[in-house]
PDB file of N, CA and C in Angstrom:
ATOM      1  N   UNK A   1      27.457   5.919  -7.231  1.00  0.00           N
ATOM      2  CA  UNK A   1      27.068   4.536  -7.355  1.00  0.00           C
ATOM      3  C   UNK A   1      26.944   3.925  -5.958  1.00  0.00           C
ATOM      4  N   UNK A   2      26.036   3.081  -5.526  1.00  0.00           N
ATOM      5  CA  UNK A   2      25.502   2.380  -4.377  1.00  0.00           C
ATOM      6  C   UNK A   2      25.343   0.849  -4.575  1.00  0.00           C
ATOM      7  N   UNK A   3      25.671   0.065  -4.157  1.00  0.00           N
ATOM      8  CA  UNK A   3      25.295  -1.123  -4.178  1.00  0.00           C
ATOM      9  C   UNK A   3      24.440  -1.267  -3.012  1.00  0.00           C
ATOM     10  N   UNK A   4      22.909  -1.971  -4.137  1.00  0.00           N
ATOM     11  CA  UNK A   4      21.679  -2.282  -3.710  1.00  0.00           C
ATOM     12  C   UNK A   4      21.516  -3.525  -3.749  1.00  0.00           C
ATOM     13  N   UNK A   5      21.523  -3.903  -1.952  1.00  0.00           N
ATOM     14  CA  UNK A   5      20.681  -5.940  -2.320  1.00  0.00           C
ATOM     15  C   UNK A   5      18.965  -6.234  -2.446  1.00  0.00           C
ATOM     16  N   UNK A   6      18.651  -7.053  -2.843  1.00  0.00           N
ATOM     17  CA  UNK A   6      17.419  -7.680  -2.655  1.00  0.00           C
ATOM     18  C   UNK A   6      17.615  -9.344  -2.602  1.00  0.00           C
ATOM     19  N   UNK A   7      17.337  -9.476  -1.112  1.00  0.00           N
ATOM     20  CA  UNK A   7      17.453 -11.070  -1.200  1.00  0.00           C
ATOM     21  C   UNK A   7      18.776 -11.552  -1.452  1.00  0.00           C
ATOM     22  N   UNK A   8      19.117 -12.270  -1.960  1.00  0.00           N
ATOM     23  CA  UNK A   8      20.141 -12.799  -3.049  1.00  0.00           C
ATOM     24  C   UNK A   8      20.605 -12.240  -3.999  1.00  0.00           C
ATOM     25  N   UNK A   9      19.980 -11.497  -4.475  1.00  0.00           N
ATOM     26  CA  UNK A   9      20.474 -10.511  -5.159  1.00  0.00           C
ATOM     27  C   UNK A   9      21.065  -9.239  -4.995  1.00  0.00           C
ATOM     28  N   UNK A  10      21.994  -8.841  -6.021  1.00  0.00           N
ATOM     29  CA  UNK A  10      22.556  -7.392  -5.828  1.00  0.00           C
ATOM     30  C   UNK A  10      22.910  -6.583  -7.092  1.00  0.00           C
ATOM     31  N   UNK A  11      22.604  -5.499  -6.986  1.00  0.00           N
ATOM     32  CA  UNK A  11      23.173  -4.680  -8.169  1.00  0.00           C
ATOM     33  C   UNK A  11      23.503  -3.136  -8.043  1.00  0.00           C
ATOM     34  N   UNK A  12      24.629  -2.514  -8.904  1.00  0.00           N
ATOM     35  CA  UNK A  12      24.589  -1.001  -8.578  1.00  0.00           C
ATOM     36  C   UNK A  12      23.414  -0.633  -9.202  1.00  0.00           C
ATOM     37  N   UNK A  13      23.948   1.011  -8.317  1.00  0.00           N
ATOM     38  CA  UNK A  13      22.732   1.626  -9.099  1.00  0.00           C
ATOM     39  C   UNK A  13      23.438   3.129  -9.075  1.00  0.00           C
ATOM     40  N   UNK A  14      23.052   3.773  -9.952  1.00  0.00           N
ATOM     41  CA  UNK A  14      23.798   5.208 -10.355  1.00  0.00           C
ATOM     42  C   UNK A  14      22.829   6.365  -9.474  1.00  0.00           C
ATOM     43  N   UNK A  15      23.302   7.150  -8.709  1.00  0.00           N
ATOM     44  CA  UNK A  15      22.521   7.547  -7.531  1.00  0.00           C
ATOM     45  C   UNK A  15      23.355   9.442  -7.522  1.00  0.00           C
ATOM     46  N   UNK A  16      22.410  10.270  -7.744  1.00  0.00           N
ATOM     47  CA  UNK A  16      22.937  11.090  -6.370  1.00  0.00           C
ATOM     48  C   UNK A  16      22.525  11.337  -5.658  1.00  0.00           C
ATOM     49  N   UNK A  17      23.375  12.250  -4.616  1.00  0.00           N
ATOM     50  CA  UNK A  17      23.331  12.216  -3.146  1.00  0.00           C
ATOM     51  C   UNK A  17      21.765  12.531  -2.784  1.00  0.00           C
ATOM     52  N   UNK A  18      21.499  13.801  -3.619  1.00  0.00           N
ATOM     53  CA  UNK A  18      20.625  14.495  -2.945  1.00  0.00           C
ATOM     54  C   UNK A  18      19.122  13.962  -3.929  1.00  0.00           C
ATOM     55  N   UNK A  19      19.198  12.565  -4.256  1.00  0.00           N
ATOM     56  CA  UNK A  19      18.239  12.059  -5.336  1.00  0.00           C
ATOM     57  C   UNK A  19      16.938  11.519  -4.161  1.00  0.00           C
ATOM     58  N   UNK A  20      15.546  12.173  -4.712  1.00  0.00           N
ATOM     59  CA  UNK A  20      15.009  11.635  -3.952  1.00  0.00           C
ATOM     60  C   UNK A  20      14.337   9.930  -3.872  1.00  0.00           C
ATOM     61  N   UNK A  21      13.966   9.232  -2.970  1.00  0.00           N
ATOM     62  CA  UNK A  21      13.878   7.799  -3.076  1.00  0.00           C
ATOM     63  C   UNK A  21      12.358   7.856  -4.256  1.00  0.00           C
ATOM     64  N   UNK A  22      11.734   8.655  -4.784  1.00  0.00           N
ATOM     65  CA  UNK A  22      10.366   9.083  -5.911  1.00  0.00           C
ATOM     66  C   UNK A  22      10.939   8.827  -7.139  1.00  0.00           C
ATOM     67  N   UNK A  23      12.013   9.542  -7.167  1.00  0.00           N
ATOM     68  CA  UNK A  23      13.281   9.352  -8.517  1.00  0.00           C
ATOM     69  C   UNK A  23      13.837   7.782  -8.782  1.00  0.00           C
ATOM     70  N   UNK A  24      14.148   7.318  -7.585  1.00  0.00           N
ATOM     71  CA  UNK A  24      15.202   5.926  -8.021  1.00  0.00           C
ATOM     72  C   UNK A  24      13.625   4.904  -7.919  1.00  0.00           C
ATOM     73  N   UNK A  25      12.418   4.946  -7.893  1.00  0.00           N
ATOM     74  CA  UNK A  25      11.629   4.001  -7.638  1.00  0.00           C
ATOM     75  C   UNK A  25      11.477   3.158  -9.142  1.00  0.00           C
ATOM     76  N   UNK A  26      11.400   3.921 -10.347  1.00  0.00           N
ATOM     77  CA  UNK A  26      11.452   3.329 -11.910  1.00  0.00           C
ATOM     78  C   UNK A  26      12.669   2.366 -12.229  1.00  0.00           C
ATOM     79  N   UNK A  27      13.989   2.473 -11.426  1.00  0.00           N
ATOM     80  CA  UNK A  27      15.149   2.168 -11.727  1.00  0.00           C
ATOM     81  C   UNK A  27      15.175   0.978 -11.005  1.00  0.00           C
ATOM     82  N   UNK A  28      14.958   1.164  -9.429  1.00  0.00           N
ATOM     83  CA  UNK A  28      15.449   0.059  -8.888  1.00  0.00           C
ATOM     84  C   UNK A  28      13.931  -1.320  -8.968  1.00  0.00           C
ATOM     85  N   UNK A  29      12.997  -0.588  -9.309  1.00  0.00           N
ATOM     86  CA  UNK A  29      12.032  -1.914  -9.466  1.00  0.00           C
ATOM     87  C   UNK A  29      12.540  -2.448 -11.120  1.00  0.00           C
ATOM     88  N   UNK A  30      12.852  -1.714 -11.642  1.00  0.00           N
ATOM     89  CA  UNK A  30      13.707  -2.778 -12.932  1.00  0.00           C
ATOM     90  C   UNK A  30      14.409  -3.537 -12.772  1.00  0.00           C
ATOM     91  N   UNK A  31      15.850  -3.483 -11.982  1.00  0.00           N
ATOM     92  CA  UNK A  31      16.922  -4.082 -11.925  1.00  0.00           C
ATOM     93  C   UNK A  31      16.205  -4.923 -10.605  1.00  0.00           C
ATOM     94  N   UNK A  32      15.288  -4.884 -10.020  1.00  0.00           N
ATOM     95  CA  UNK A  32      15.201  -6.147  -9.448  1.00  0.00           C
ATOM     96  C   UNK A  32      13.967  -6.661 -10.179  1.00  0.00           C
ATOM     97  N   UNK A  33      13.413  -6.611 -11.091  1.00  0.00           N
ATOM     98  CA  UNK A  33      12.548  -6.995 -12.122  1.00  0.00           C
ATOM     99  C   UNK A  33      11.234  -7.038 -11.362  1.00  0.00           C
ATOM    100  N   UNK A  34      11.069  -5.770 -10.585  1.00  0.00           N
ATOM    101  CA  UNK A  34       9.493  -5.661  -9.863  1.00  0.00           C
ATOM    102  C   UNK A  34       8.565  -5.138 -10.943  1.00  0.00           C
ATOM    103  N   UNK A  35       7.217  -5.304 -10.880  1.00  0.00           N
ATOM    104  CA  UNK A  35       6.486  -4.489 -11.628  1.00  0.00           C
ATOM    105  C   UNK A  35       6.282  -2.773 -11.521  1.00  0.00           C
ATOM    106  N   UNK A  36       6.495  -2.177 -12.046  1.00  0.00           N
ATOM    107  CA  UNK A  36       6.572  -0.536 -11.992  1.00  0.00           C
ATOM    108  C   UNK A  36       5.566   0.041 -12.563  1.00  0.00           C
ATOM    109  N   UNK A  37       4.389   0.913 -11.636  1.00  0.00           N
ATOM    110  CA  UNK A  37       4.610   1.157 -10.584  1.00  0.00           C
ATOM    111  C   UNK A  37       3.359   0.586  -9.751  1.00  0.00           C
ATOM    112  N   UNK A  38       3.183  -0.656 -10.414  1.00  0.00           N
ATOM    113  CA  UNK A  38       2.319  -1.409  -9.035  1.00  0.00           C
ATOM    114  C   UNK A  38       3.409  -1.821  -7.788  1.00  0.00           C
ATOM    115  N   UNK A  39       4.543  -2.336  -7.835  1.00  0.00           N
ATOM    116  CA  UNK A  39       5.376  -2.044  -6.292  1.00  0.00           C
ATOM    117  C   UNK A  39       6.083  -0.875  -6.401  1.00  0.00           C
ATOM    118  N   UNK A  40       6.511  -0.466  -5.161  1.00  0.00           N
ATOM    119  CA  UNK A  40       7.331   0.356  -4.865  1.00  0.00           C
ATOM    120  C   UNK A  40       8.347   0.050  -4.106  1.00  0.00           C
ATOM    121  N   UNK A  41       9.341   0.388  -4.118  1.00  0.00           N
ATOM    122  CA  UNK A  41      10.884   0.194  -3.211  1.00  0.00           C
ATOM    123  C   UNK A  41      10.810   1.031  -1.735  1.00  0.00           C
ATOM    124  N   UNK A  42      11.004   0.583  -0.534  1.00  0.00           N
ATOM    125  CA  UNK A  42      12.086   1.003   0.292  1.00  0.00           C
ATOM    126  C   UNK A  42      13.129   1.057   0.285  1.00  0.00           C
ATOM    127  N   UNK A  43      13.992   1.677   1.154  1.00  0.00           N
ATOM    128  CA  UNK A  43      15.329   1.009   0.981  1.00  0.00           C
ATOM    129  C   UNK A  43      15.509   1.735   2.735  1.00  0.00           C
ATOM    130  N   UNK A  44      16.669   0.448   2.838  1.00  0.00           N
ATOM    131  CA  UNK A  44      17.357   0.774   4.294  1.00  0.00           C
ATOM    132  C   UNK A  44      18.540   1.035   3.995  1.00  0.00           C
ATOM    133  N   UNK A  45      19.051   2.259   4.891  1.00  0.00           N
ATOM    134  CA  UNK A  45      20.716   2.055   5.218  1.00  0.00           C
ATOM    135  C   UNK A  45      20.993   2.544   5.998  1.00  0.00           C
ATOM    136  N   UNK A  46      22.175   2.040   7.037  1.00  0.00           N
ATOM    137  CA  UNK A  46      22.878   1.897   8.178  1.00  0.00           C
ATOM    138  C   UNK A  46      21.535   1.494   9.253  1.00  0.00           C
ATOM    139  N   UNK A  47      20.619   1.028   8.949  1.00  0.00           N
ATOM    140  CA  UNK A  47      19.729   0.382   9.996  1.00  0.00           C
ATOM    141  C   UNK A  47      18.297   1.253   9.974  1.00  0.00           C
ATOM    142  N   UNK A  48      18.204   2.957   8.827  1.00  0.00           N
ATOM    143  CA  UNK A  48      17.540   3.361   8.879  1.00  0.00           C
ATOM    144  C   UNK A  48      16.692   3.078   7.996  1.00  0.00           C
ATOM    145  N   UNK A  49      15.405   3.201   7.681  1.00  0.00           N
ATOM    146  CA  UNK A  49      14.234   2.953   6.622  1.00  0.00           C
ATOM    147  C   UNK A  49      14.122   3.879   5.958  1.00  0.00           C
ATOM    148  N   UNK A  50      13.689   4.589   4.624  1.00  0.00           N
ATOM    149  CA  UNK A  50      13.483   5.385   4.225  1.00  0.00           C
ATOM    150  C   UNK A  50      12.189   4.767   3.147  1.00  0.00           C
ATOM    151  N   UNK A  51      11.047   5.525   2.977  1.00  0.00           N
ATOM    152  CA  UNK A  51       9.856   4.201   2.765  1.00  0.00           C
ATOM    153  C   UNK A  51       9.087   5.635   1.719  1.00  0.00           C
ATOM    154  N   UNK A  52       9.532   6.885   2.000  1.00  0.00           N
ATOM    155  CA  UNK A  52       8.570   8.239   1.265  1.00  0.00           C
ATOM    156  C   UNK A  52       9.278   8.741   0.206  1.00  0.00           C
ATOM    157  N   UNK A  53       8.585   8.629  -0.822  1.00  0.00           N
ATOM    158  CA  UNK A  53       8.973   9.412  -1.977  1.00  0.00           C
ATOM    159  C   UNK A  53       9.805  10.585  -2.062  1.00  0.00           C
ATOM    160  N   UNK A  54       9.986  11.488  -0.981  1.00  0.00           N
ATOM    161  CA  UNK A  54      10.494  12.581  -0.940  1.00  0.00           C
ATOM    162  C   UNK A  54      11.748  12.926  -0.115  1.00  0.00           C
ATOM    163  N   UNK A  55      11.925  11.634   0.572  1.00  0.00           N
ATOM    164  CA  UNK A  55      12.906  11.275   1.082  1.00  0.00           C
ATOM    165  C   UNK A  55      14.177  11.088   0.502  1.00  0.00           C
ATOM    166  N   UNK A  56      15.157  11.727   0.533  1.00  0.00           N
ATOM    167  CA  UNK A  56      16.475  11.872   0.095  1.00  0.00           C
ATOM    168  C   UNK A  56      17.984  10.777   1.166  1.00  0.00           C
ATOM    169  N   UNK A  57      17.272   9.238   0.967  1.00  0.00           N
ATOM    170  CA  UNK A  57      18.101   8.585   1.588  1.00  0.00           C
ATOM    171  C   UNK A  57      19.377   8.399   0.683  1.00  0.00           C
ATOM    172  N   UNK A  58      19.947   8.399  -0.220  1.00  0.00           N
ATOM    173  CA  UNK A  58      21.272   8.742  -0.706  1.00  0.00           C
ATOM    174  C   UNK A  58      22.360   9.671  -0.088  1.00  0.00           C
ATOM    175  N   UNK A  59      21.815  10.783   0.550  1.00  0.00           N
ATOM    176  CA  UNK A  59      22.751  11.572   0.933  1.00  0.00           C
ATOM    177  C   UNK A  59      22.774  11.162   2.615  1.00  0.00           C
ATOM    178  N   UNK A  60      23.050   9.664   3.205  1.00  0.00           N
ATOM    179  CA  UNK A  60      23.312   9.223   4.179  1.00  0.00           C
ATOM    180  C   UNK A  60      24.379   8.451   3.844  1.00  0.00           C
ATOM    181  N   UNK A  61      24.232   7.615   2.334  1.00  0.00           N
ATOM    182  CA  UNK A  61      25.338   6.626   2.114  1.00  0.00           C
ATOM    183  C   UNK A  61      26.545   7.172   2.689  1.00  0.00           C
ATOM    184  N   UNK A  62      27.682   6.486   3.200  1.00  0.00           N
ATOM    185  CA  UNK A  62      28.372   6.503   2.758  1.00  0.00           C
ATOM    186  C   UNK A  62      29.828   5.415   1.956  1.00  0.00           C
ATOM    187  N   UNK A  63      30.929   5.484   1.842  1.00  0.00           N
ATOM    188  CA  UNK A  63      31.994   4.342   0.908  1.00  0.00           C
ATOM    189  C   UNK A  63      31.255   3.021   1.326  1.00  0.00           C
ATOM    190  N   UNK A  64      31.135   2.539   0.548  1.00  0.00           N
ATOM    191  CA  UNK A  64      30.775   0.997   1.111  1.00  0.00           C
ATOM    192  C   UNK A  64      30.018   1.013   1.769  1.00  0.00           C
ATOM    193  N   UNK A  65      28.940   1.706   1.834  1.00  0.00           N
ATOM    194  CA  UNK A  65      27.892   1.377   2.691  1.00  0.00           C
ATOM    195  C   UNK A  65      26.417  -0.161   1.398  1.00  0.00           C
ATOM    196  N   UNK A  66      25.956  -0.660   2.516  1.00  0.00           N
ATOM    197  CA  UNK A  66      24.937  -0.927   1.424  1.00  0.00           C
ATOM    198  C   UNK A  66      23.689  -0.929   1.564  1.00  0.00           C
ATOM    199  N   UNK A  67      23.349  -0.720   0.626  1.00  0.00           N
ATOM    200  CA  UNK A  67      21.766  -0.139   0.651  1.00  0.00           C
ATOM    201  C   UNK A  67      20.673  -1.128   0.733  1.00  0.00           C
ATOM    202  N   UNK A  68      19.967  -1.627   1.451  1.00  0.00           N
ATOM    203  CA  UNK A  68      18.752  -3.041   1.279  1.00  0.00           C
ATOM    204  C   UNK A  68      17.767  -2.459   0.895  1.00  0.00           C
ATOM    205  N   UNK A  69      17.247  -3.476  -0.370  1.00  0.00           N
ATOM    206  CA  UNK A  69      15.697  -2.962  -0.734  1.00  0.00           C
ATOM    207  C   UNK A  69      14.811  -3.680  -0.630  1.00  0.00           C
ATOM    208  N   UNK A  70      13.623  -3.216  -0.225  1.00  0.00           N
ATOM    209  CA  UNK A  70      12.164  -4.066  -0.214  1.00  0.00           C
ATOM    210  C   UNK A  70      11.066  -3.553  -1.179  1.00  0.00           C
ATOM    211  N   UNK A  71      10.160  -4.269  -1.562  1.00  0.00           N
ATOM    212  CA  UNK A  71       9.028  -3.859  -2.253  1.00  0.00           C
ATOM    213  C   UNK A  71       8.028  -4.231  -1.743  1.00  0.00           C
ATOM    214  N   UNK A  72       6.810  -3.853  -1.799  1.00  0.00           N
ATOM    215  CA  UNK A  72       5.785  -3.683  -1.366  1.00  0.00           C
ATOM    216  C   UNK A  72       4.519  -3.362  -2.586  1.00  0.00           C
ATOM    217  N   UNK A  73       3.523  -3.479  -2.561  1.00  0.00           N
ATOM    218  CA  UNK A  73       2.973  -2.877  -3.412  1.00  0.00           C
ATOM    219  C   UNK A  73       2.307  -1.651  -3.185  1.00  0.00           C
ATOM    220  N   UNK A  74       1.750  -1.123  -4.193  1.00  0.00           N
ATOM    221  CA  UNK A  74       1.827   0.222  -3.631  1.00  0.00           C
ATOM    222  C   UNK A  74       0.979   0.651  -3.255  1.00  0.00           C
ATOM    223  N   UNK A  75       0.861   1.749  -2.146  1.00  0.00           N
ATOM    224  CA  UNK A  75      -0.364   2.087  -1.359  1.00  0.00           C
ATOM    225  C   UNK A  75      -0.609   3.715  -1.574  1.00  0.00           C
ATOM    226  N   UNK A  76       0.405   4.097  -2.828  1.00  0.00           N
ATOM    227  CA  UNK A  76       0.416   5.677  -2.999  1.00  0.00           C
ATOM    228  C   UNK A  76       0.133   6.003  -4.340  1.00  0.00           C
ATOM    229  N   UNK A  77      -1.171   6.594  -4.965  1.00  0.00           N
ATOM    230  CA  UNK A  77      -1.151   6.594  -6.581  1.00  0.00           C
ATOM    231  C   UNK A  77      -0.673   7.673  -7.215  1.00  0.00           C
ATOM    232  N   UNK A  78       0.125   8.333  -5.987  1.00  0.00           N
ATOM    233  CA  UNK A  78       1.709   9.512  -7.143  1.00  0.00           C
ATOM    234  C   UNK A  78       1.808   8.782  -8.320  1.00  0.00           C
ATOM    235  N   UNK A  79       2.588   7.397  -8.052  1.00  0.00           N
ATOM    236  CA  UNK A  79       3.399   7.201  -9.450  1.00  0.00           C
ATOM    237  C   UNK A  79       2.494   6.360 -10.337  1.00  0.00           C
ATOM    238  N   UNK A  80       1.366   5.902 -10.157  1.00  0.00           N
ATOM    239  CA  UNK A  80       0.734   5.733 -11.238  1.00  0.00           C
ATOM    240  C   UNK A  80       0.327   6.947 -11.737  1.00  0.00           C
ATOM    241  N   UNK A  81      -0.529   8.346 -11.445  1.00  0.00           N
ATOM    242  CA  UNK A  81      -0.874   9.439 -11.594  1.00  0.00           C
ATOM    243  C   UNK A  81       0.380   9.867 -12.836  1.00  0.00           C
ATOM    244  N   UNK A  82       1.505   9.943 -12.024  1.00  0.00           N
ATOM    245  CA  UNK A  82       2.695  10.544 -12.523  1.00  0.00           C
ATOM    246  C   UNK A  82       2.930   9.809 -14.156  1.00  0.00           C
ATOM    247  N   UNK A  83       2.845   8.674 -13.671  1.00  0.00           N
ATOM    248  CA  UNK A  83       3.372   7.595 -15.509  1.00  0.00           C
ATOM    249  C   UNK A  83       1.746   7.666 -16.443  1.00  0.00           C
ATOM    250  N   UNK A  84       0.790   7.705 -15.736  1.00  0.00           N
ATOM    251  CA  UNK A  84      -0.345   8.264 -17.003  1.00  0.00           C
ATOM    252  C   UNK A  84      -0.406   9.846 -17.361  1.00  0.00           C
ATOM    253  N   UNK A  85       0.172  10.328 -16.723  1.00  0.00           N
ATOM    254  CA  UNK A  85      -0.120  12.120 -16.892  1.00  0.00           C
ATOM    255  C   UNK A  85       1.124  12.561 -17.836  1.00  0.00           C
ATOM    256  N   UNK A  86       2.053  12.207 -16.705  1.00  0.00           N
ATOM    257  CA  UNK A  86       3.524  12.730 -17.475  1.00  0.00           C
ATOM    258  C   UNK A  86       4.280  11.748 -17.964  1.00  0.00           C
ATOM    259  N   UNK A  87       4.954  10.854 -18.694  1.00  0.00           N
ATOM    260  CA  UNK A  87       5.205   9.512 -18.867  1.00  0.00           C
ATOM    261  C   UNK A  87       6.761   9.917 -19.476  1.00  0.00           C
ATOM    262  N   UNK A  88       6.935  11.335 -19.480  1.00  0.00           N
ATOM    263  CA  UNK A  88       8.299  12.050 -19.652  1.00  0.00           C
ATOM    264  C   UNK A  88       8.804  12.434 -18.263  1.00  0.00           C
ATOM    265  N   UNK A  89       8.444  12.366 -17.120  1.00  0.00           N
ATOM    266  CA  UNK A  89       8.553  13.382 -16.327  1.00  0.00           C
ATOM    267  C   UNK A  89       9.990  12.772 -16.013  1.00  0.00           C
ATOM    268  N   UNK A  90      10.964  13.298 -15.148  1.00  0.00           N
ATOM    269  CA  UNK A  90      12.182  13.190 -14.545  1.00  0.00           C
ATOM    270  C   UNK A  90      12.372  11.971 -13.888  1.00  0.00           C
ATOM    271  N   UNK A  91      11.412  11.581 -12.878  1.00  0.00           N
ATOM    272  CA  UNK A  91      11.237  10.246 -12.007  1.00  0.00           C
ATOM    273  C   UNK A  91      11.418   8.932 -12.724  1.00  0.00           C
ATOM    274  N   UNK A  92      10.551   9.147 -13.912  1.00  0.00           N
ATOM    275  CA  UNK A  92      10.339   8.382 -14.742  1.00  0.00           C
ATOM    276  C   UNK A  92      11.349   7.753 -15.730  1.00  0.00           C
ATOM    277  N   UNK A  93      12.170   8.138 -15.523  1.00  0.00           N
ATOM    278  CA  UNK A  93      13.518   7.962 -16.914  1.00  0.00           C
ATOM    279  C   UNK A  93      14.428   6.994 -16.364  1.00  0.00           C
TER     280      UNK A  93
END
């Protein structure tokens, strides 16, 4: 578990380490009530960016660390591709 801000806002989020940031993009544009998957999430932690799908920024957290998120809209059509093709796939859940 990670606690993720946006803005004023904050919420956990159920994470593992080695989860890539492609995986948590369905989850965390919910809980900050973004549209999915016209935005997409960054997230920073300890001052670093992590902005690519394949990027495994979880396994930097660590105790109490916290995670900042941004959205953007999206400039990559993986995850639309991904939610019309496969709408089961892993990322997606």
């Amino acid at each position: 578990m990670v606690e993720v801000q946006f803005g004023d806002q904050s919420a956990t989020l159920d994470v593992e380490k080695n989860m890539p940031l492609g995986k948590a993009q369905k989850a965390l544009c919910k809980i900050f009530r973004q549209p999915f998957p016209k935005m997409k999430a960054a997230v920073e932690i300890n001052g670093e960016v992590f902005d690519e799908f394949i990027q495994e920024p979880f396994s930097e957290c660590g105790e109490g660390d916290i995670v900042l998120a941004r959205f953007d809209q999206t400039d990559d059509p993986f995850m639309y591709d991904l939610f019309d093709r496969r709408p089961n796939h892993d990322w997606l859940r």
